[in-house]
Protein backbone atom coordinates (compact mmCIF):
# COMPACT_ATOMS: atom_id res chain seq x y z
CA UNK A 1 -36.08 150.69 165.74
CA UNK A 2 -38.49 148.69 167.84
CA UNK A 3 -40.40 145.46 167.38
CA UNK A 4 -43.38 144.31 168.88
CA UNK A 5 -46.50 142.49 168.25
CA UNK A 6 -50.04 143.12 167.91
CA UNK A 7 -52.36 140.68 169.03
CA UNK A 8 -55.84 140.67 168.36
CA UNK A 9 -58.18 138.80 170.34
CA UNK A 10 -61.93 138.26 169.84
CA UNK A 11 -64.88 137.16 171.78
CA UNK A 12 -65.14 133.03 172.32
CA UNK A 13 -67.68 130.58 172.55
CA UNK A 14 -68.35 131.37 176.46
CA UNK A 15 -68.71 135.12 176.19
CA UNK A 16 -72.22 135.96 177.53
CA UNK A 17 -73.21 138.96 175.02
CA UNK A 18 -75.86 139.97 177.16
CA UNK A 19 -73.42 141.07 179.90
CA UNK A 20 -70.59 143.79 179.42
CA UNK A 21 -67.17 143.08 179.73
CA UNK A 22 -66.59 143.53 183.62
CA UNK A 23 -69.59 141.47 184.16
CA UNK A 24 -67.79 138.39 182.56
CA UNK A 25 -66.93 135.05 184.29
CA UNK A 26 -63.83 135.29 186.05
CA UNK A 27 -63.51 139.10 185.56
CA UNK A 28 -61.65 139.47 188.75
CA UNK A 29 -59.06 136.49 188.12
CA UNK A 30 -58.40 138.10 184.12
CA UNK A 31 -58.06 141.28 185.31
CA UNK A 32 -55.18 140.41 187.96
CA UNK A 33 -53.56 138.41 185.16
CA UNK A 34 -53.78 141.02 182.61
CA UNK A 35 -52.31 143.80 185.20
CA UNK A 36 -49.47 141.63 185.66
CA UNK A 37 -48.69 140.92 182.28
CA UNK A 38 -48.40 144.88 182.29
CA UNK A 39 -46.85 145.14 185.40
CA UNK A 40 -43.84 142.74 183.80
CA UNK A 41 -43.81 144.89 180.62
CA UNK A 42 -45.23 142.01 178.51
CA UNK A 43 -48.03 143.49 177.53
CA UNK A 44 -47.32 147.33 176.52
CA UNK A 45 -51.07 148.95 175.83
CA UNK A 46 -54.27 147.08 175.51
CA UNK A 47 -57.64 147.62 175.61
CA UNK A 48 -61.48 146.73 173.70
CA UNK A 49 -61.50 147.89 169.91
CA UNK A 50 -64.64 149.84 169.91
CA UNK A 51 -67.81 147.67 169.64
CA UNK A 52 -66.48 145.29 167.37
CA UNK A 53 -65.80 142.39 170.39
CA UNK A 54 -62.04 142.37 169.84
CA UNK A 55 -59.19 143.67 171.84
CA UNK A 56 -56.22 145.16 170.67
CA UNK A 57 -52.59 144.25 172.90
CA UNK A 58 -49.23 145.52 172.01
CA UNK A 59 -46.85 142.61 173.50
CA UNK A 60 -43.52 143.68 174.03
CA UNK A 61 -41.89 139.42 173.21
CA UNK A 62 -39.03 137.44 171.53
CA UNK A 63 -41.53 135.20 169.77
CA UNK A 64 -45.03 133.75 168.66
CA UNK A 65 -44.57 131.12 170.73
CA UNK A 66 -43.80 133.24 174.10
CA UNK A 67 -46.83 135.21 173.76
CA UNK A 68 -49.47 132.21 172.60
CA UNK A 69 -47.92 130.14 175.57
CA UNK A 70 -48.56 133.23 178.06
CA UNK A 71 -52.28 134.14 176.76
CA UNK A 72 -53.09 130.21 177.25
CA UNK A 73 -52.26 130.76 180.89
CA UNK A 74 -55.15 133.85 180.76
CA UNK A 75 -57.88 132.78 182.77
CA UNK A 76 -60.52 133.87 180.11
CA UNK A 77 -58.62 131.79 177.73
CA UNK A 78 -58.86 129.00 179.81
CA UNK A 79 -62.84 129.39 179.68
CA UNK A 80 -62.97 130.27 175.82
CA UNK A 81 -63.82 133.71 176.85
CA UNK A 82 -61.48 135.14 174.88
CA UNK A 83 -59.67 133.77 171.57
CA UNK A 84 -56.46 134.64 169.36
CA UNK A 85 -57.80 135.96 166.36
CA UNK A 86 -54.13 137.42 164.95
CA UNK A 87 -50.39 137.93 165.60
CA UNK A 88 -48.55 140.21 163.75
CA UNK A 89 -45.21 141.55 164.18
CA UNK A 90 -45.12 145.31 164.48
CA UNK A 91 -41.88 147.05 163.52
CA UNK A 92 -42.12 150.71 165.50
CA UNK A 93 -40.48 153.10 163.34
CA UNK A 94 -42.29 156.36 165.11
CA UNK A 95 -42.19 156.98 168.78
CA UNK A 96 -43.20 159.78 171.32
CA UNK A 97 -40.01 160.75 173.64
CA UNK A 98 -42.74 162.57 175.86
């Protein structure tokens, strides 16, 4: 057995709806962040939840703490482009071996 988080983060005061994602403020400087956080096996899968102006991450840490102290380092979070909405810990009782 596995445990993880989900974090769900949602669109903050700074987001410019009339732009898409990549066409954000700092897109460049989030995007190098968020591929490290990968990189280092913090973050496991993530990615925009449909149209609904959330993202989904699957964090791979000890604590709430860890991973609200990392995001706050996010660039986007920095500009209140991007918000905690939830954290949930995520008990993985199915897996792929593929």
């Amino acid at each position: 057995m596995r445990t993880l988080f989900t974090v769900t983060r949602t669109r903050g005061r700074s987001w410019d709806a009339t732009q898409p994602m990549r066409s954000q403020k700092q897109w460049t400087e989030y995007a190098a962040f968020m591929d490290q956080l990968a990189a280092d096996a913090f973050v496991i899968l993530g990615g925009p939840i449909a149209d609904s102006g959330d993202v989904l991450l699957i964090i791979d840490a000890p604590n709430e703490d860890e991973i609200r102290d990392t995001l706050s380092r996010d660039p986007w979070s920095q500009q209140g482009l991007l918000n905690i909405r939830q954290i949930q810990r995520w008990t993985v009782l199915l897996e792929s071996k593929r």
